[in-house]
PDB file of N, CA and C in Angstrom:
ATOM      1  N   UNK A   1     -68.095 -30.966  91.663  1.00  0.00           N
ATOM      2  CA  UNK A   1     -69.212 -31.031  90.751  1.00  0.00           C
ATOM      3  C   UNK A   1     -70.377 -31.789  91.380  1.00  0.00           C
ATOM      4  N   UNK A   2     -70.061 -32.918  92.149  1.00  0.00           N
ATOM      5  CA  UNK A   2     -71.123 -33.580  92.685  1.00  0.00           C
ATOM      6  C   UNK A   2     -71.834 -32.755  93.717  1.00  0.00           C
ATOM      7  N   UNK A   3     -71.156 -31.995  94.701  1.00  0.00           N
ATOM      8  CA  UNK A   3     -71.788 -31.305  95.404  1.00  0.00           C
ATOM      9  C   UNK A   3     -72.205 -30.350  94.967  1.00  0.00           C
ATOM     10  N   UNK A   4     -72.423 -29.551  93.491  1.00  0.00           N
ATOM     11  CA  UNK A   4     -73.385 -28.714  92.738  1.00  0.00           C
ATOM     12  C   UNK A   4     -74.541 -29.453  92.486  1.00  0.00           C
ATOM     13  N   UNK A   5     -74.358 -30.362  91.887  1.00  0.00           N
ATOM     14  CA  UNK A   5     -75.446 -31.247  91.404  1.00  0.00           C
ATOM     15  C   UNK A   5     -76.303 -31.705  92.608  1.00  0.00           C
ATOM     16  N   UNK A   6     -75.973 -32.058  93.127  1.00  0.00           N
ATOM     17  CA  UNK A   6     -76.891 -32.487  94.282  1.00  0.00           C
ATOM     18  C   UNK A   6     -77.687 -30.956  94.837  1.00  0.00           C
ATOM     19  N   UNK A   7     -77.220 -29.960  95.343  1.00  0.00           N
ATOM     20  CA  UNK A   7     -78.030 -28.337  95.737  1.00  0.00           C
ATOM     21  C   UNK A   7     -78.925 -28.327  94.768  1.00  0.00           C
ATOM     22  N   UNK A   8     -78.315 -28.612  93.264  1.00  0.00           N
ATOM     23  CA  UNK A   8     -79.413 -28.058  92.239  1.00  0.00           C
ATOM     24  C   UNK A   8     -80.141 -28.826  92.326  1.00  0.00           C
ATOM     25  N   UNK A   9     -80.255 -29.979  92.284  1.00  0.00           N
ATOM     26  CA  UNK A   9     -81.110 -30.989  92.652  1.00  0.00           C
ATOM     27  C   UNK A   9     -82.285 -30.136  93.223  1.00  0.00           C
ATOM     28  N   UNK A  10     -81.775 -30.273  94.562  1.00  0.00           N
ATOM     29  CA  UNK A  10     -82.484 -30.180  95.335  1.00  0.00           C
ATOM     30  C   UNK A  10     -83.445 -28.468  95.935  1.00  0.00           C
ATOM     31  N   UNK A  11     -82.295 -27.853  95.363  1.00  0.00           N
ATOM     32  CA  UNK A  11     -83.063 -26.244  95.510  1.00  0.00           C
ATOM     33  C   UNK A  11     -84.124 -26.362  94.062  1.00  0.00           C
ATOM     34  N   UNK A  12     -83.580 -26.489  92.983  1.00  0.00           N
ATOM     35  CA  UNK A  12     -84.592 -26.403  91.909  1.00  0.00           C
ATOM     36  C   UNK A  12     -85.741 -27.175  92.126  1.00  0.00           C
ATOM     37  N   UNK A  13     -85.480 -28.580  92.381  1.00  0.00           N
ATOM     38  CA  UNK A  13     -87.148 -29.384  92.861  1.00  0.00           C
ATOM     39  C   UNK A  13     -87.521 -28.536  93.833  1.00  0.00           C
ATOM     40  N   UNK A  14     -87.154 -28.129  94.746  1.00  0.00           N
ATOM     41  CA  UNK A  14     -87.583 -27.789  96.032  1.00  0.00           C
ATOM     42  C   UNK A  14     -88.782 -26.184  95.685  1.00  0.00           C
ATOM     43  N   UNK A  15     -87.955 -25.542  94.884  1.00  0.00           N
ATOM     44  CA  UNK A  15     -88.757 -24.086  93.877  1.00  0.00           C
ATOM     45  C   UNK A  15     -89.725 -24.697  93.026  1.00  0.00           C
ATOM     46  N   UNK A  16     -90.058 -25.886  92.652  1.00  0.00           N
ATOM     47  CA  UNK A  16     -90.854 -26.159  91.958  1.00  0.00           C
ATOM     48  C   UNK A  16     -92.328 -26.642  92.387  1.00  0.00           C
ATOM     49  N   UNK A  17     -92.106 -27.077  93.463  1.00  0.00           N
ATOM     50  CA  UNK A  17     -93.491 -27.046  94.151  1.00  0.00           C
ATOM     51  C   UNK A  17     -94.510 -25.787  94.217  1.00  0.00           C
ATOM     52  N   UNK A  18     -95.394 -26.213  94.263  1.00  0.00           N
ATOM     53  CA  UNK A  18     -96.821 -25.517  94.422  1.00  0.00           C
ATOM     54  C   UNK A  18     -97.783 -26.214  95.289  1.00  0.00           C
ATOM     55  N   UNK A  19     -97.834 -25.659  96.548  1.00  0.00           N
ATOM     56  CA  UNK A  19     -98.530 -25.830  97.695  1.00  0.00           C
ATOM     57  C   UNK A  19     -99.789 -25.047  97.717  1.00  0.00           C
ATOM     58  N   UNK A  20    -100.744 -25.959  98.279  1.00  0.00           N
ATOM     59  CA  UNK A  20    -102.416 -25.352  98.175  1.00  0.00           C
ATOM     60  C   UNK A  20    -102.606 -25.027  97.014  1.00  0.00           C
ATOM     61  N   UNK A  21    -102.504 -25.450  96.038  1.00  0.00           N
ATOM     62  CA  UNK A  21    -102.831 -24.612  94.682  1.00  0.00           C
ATOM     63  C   UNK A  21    -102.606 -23.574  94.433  1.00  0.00           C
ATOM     64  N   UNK A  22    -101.204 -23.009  94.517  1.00  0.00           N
ATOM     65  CA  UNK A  22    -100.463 -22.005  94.181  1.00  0.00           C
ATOM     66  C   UNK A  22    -101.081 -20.757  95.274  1.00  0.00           C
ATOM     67  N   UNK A  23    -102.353 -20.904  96.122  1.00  0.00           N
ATOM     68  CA  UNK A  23    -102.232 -19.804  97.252  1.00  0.00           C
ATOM     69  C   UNK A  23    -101.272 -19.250  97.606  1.00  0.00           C
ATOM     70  N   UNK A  24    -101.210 -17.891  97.663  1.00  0.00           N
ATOM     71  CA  UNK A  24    -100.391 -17.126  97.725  1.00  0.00           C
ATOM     72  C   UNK A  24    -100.245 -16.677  99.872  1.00  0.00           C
ATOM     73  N   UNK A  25     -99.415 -16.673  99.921  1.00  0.00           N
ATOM     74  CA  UNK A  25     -98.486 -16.852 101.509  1.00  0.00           C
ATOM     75  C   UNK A  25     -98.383 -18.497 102.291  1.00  0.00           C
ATOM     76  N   UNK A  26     -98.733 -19.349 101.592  1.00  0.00           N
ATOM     77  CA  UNK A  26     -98.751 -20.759 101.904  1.00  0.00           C
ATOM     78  C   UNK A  26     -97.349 -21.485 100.676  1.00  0.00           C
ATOM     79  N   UNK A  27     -96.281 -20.472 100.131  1.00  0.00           N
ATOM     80  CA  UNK A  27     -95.590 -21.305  99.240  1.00  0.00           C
ATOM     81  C   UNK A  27     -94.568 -20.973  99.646  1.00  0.00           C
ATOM     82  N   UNK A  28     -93.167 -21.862  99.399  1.00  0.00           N
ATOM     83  CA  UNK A  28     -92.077 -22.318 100.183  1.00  0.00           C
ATOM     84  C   UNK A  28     -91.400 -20.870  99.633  1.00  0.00           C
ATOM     85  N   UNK A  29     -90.581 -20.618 100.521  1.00  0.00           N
ATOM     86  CA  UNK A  29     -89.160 -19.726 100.398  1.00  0.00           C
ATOM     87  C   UNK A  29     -88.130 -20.160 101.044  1.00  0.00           C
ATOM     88  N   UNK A  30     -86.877 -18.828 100.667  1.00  0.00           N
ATOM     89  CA  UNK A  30     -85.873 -19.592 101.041  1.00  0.00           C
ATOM     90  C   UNK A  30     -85.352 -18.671 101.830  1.00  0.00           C
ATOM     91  N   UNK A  31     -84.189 -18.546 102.672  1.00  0.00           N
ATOM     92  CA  UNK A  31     -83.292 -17.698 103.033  1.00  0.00           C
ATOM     93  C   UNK A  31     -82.026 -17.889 103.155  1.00  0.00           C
ATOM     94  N   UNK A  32     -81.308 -16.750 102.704  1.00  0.00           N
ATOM     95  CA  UNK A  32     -80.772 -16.639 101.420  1.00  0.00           C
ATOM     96  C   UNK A  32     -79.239 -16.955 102.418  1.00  0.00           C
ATOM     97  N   UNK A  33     -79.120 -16.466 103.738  1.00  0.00           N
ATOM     98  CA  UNK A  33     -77.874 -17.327 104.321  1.00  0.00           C
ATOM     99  C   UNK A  33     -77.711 -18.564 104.514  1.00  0.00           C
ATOM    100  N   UNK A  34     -79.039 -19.324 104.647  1.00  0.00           N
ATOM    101  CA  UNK A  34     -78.949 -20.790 104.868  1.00  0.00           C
ATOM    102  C   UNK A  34     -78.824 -21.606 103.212  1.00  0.00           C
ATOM    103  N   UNK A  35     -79.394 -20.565 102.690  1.00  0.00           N
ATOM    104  CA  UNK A  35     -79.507 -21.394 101.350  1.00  0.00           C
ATOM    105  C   UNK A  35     -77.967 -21.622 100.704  1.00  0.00           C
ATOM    106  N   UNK A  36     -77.449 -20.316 100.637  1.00  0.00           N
ATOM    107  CA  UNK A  36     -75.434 -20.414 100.691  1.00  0.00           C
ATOM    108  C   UNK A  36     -74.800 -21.321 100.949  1.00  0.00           C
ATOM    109  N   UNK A  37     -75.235 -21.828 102.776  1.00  0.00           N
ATOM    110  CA  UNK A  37     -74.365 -21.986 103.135  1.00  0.00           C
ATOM    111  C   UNK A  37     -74.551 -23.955 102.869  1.00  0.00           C
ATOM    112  N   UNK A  38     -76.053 -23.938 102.851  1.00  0.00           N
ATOM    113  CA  UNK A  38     -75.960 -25.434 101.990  1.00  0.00           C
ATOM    114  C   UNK A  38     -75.385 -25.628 100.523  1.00  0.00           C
ATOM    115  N   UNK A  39     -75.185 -24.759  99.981  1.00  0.00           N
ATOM    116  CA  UNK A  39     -74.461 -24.817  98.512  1.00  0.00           C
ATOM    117  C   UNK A  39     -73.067 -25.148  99.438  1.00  0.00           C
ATOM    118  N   UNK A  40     -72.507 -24.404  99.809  1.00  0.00           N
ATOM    119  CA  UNK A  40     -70.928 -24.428 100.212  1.00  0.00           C
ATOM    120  C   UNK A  40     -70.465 -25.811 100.728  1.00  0.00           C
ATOM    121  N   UNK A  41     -71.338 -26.174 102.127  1.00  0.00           N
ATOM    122  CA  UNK A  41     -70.971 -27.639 102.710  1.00  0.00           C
ATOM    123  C   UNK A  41     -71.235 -28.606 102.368  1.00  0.00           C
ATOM    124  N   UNK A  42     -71.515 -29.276 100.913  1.00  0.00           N
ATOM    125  CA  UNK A  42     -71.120 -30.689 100.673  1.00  0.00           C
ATOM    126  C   UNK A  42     -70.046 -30.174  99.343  1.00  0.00           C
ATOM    127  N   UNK A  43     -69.959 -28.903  98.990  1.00  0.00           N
ATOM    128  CA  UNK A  43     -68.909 -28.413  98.332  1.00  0.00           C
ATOM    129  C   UNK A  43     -67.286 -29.265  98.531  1.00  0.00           C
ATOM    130  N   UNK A  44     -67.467 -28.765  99.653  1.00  0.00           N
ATOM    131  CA  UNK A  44     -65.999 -28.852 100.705  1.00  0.00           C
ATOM    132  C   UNK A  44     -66.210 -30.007 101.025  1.00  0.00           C
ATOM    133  N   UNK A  45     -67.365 -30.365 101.857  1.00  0.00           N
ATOM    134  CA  UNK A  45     -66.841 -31.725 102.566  1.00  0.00           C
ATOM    135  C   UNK A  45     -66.620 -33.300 101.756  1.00  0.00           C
ATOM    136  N   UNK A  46     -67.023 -32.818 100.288  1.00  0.00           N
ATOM    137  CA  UNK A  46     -66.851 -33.664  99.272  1.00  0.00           C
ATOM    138  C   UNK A  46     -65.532 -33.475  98.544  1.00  0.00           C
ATOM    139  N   UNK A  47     -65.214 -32.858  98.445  1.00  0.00           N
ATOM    140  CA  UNK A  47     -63.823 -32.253  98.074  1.00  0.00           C
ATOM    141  C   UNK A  47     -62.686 -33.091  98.810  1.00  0.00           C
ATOM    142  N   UNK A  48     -62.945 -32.765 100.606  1.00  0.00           N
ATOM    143  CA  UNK A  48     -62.439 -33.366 101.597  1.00  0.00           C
ATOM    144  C   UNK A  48     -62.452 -34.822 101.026  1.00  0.00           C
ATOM    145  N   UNK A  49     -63.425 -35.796 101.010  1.00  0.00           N
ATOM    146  CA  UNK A  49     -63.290 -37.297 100.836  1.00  0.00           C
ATOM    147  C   UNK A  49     -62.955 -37.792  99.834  1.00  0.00           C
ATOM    148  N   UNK A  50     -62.483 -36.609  98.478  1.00  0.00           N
ATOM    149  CA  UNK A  50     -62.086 -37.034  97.360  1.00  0.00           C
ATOM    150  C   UNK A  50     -60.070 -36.879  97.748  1.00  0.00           C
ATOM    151  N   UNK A  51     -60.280 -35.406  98.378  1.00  0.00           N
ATOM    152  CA  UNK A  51     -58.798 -36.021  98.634  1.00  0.00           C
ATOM    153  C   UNK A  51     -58.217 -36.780  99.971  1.00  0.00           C
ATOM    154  N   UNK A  52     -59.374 -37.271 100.672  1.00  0.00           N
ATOM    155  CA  UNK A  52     -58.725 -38.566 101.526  1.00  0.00           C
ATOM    156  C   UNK A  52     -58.274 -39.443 101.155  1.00  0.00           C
ATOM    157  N   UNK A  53     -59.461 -40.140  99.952  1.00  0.00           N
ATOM    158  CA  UNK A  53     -59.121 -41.137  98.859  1.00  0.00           C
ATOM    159  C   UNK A  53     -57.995 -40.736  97.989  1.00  0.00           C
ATOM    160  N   UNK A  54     -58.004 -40.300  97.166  1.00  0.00           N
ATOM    161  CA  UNK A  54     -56.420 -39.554  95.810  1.00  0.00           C
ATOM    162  C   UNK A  54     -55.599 -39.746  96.897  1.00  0.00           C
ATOM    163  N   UNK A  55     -55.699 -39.250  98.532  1.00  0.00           N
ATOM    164  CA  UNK A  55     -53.963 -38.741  98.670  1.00  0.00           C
ATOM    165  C   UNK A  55     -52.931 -39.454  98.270  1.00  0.00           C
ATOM    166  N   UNK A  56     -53.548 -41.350  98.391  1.00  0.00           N
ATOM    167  CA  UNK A  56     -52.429 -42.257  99.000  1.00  0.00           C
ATOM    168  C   UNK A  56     -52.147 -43.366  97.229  1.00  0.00           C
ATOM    169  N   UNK A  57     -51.657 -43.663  97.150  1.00  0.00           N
ATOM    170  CA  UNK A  57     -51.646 -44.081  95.776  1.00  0.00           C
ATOM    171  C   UNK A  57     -51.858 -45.404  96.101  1.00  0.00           C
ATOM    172  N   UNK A  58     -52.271 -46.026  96.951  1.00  0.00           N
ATOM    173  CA  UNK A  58     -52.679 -47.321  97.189  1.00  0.00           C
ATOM    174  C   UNK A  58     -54.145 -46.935  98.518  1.00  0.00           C
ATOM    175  N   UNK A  59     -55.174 -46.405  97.935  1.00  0.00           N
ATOM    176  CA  UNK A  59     -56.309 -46.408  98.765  1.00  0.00           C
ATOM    177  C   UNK A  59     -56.394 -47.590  99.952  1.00  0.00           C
ATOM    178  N   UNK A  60     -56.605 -47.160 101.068  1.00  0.00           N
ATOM    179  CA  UNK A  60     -56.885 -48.541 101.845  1.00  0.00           C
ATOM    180  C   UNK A  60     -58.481 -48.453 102.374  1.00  0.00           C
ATOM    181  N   UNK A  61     -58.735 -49.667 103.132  1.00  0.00           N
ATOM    182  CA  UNK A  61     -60.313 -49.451 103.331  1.00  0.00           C
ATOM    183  C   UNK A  61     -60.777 -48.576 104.136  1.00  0.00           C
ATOM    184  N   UNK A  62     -59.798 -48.522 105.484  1.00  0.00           N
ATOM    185  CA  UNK A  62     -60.118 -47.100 106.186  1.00  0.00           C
ATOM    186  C   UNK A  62     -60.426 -45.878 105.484  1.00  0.00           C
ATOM    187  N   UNK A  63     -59.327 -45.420 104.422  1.00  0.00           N
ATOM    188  CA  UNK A  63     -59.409 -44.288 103.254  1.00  0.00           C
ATOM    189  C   UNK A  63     -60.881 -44.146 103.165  1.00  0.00           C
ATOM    190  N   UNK A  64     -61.279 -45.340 101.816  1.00  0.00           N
ATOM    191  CA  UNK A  64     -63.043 -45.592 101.823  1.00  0.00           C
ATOM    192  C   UNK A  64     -63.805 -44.954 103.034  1.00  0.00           C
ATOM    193  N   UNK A  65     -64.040 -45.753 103.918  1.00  0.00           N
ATOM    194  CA  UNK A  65     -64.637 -45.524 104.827  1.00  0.00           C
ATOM    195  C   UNK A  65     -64.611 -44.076 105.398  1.00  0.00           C
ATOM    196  N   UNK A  66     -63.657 -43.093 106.109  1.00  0.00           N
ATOM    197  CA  UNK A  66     -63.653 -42.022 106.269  1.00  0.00           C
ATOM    198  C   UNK A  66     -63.931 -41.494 105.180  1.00  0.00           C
ATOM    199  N   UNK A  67     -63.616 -41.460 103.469  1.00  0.00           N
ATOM    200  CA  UNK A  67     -64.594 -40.660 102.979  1.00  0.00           C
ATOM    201  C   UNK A  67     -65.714 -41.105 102.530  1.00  0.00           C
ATOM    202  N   UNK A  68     -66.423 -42.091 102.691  1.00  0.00           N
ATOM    203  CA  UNK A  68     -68.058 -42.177 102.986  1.00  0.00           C
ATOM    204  C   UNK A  68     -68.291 -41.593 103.557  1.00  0.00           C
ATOM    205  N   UNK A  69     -67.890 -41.614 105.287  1.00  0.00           N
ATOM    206  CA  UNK A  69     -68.229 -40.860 106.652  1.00  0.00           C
ATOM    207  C   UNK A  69     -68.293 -39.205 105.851  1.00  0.00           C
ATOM    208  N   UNK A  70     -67.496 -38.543 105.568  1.00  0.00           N
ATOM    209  CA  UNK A  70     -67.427 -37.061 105.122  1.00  0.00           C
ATOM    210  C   UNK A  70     -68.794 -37.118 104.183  1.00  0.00           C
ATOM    211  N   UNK A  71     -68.730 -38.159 103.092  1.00  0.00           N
ATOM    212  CA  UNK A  71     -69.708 -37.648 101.929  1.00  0.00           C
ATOM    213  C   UNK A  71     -71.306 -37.425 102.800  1.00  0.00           C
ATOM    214  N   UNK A  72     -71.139 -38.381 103.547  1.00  0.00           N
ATOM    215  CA  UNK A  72     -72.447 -38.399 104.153  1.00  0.00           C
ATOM    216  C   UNK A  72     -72.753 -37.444 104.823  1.00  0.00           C
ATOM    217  N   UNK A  73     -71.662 -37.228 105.532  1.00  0.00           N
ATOM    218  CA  UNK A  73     -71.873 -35.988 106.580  1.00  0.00           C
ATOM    219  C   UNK A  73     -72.247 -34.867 105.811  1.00  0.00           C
ATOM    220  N   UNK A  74     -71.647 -34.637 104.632  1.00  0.00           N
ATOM    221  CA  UNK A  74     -72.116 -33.541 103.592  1.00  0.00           C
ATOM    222  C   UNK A  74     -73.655 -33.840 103.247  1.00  0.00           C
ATOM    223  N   UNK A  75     -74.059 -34.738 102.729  1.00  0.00           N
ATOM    224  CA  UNK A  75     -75.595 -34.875 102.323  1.00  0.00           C
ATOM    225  C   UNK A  75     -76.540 -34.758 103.217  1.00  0.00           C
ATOM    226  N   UNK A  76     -75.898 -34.971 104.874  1.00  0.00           N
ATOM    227  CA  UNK A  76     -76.555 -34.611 105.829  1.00  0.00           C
ATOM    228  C   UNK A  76     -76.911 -33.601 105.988  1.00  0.00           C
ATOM    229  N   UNK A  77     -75.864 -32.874 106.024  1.00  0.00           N
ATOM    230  CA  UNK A  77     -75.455 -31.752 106.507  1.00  0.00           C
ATOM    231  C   UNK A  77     -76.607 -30.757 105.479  1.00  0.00           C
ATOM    232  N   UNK A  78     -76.454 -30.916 104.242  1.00  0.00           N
ATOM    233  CA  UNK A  78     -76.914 -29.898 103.108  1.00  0.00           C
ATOM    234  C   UNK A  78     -78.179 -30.416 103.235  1.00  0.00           C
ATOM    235  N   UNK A  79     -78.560 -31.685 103.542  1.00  0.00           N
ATOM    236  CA  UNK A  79     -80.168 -31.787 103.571  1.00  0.00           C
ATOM    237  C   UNK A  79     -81.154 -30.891 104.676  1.00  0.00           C
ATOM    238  N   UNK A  80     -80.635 -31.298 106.177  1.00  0.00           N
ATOM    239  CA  UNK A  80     -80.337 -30.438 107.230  1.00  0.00           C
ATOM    240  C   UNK A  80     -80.561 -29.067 106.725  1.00  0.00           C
ATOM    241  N   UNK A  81     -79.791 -28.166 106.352  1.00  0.00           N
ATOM    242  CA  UNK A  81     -80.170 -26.549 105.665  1.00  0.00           C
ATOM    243  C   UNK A  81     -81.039 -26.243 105.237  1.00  0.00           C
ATOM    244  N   UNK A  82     -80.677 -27.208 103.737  1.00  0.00           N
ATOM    245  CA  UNK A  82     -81.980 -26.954 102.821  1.00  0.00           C
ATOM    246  C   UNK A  82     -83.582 -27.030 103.465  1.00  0.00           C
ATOM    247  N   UNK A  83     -83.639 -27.886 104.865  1.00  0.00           N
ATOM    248  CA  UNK A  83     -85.201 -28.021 105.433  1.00  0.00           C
ATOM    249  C   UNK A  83     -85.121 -26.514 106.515  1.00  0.00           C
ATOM    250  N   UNK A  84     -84.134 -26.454 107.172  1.00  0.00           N
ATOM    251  CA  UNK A  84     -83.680 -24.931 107.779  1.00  0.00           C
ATOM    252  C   UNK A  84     -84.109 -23.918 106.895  1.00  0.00           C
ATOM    253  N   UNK A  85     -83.511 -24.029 105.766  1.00  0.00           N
ATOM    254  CA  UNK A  85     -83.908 -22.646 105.269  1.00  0.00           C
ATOM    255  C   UNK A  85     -85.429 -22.476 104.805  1.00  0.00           C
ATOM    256  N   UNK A  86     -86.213 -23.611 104.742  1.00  0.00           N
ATOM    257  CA  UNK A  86     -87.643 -23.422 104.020  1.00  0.00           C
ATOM    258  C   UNK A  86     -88.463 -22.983 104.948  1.00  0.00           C
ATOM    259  N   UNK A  87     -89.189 -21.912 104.301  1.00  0.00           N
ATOM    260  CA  UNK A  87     -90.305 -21.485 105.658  1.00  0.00           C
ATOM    261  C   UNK A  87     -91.507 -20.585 104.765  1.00  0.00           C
ATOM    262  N   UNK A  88     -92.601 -21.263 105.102  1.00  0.00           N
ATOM    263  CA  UNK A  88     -93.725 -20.682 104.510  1.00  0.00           C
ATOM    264  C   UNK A  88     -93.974 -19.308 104.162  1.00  0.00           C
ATOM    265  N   UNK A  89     -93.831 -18.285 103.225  1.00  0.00           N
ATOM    266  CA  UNK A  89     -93.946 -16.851 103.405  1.00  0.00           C
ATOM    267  C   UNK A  89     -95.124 -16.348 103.355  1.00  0.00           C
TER     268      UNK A  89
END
């Protein structure tokens, strides 16, 4: 769920802009494989650090830590795309 929330976040603000005063071929688009594939990877890689943490019934700090490392790598990762996929049409 968190890694939905965060895409929508960020694709919906991202559609909401209006550049140059709505001039038309100066406003953001998307494409539509990169845009996917940032939905998908903090999907998973959040998924991943939720069950690093759950696996062990006594979390240890390493646990923590590697899934920070993943979550981040996901917000990286999907931020990363989301600027990939934008390109002036």
């Amino acid at each position: 769920m968190g890694g939905v929330a965060i895409w929508s976040m960020h694709y919906i603000g991202n559609r909401a802009i209006v550049l140059y005063g709505g001039v038309d071929g100066l406003q953001l688009s998307y494409g539509a494989g990169y845009t996917v594939l940032s939905l998908f990877i903090p999907i998973l890689v959040l998924l991943l650090a939720c069950v690093v943490v759950g696996s062990a019934e006594k979390p240890t700090l390493w646990r923590f830590i590697l899934a920070g490392t993943c979550g981040s790598a996901a917000i990286c990762g999907m931020h990363y795309l989301v600027v990939k996929t934008l390109f002036l049409c």
